[in-house]
Protein backbone atom coordinates (compact mmCIF):
# COMPACT_ATOMS: atom_id res chain seq x y z
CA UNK A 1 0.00 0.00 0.00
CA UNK A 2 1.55 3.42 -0.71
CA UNK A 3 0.27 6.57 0.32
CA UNK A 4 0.61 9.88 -1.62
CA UNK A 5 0.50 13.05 1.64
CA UNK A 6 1.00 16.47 1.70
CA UNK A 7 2.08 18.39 4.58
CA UNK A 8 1.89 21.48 5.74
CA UNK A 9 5.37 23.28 6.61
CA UNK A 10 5.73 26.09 9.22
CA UNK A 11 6.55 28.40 6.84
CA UNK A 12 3.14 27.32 5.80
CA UNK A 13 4.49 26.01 2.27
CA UNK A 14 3.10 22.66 1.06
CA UNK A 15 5.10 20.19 0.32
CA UNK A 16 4.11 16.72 -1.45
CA UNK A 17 5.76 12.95 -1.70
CA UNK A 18 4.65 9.53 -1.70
CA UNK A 19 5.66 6.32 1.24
CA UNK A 20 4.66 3.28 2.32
CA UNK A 21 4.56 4.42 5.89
CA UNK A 22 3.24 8.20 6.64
CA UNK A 23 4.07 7.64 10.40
CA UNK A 24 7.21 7.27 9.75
CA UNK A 25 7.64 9.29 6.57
CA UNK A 26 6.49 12.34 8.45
CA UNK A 27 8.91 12.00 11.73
CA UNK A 28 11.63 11.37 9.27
CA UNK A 29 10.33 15.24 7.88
CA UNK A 30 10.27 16.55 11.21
CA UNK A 31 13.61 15.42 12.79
CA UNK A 32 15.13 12.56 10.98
CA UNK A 33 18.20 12.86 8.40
CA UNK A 34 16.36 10.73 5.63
CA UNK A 35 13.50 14.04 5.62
CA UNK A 36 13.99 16.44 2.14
CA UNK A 37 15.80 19.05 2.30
CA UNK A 38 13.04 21.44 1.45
CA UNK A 39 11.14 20.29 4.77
CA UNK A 40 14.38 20.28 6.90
CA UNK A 41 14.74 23.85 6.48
CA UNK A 42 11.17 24.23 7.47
CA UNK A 43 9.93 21.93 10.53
CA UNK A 44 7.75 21.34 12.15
CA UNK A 45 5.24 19.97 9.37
CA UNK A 46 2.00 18.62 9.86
CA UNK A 47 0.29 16.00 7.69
CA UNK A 48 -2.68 18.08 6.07
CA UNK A 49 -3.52 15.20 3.24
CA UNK A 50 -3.17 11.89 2.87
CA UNK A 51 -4.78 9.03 -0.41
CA UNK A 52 -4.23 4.94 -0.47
CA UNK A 53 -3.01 3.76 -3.75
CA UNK A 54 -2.85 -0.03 -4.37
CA UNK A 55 1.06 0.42 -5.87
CA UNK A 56 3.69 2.75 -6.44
CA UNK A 57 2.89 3.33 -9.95
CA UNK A 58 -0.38 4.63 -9.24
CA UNK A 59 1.00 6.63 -6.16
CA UNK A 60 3.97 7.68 -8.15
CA UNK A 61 0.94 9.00 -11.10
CA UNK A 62 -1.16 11.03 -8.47
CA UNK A 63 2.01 12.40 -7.24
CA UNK A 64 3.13 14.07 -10.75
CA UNK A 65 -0.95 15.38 -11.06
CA UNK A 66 -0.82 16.68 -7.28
CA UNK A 67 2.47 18.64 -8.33
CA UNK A 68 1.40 19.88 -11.43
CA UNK A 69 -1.99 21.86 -9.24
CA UNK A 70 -1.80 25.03 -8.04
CA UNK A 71 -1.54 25.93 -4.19
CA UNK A 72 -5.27 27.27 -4.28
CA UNK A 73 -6.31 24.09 -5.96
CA UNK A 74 -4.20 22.34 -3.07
CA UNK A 75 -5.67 24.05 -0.62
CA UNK A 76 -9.18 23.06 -1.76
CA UNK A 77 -8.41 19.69 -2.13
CA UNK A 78 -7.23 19.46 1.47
CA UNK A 79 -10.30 20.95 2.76
């Protein structure tokens, strides 16, 4: 099972990724040293979003579409 997420940074920048495990994904964004750089330079983040997908493929596809929206279009999407 893979997961595509987004989180919220506290510079209040969204930042998106796909894992296997958002548990862990997200405490490796907020402390570990296998986090992104972009995220790293902005902790805390909070997990704001978060979609199954049945493999990576799929996750991987969503991913490239999620990145591709606007932050208002984001934003909706999360509410």
């Amino acid at each position: 099972m893979y997961y595509l997420y987004i989180l919220e940074c506290a510079d209040k920048t969204l930042y998106t990724g796909i894992t296997t495990d958002l548990k862990r994904r997200v405490g490796e964004h907020n402390g570990g040293k296998l986090g992104a750089k972009y995220t790293a330079a902005r902790r805390p983040v909070k997990l704001v979003y978060s979609k199954k997908f049945k493999g990576r493929s799929l996750a991987s596809q969503a991913e490239a579409e999620m990145k591709k929206l606007s932050r208002a279009e984001k934003l909706k999407l999360i509410k």
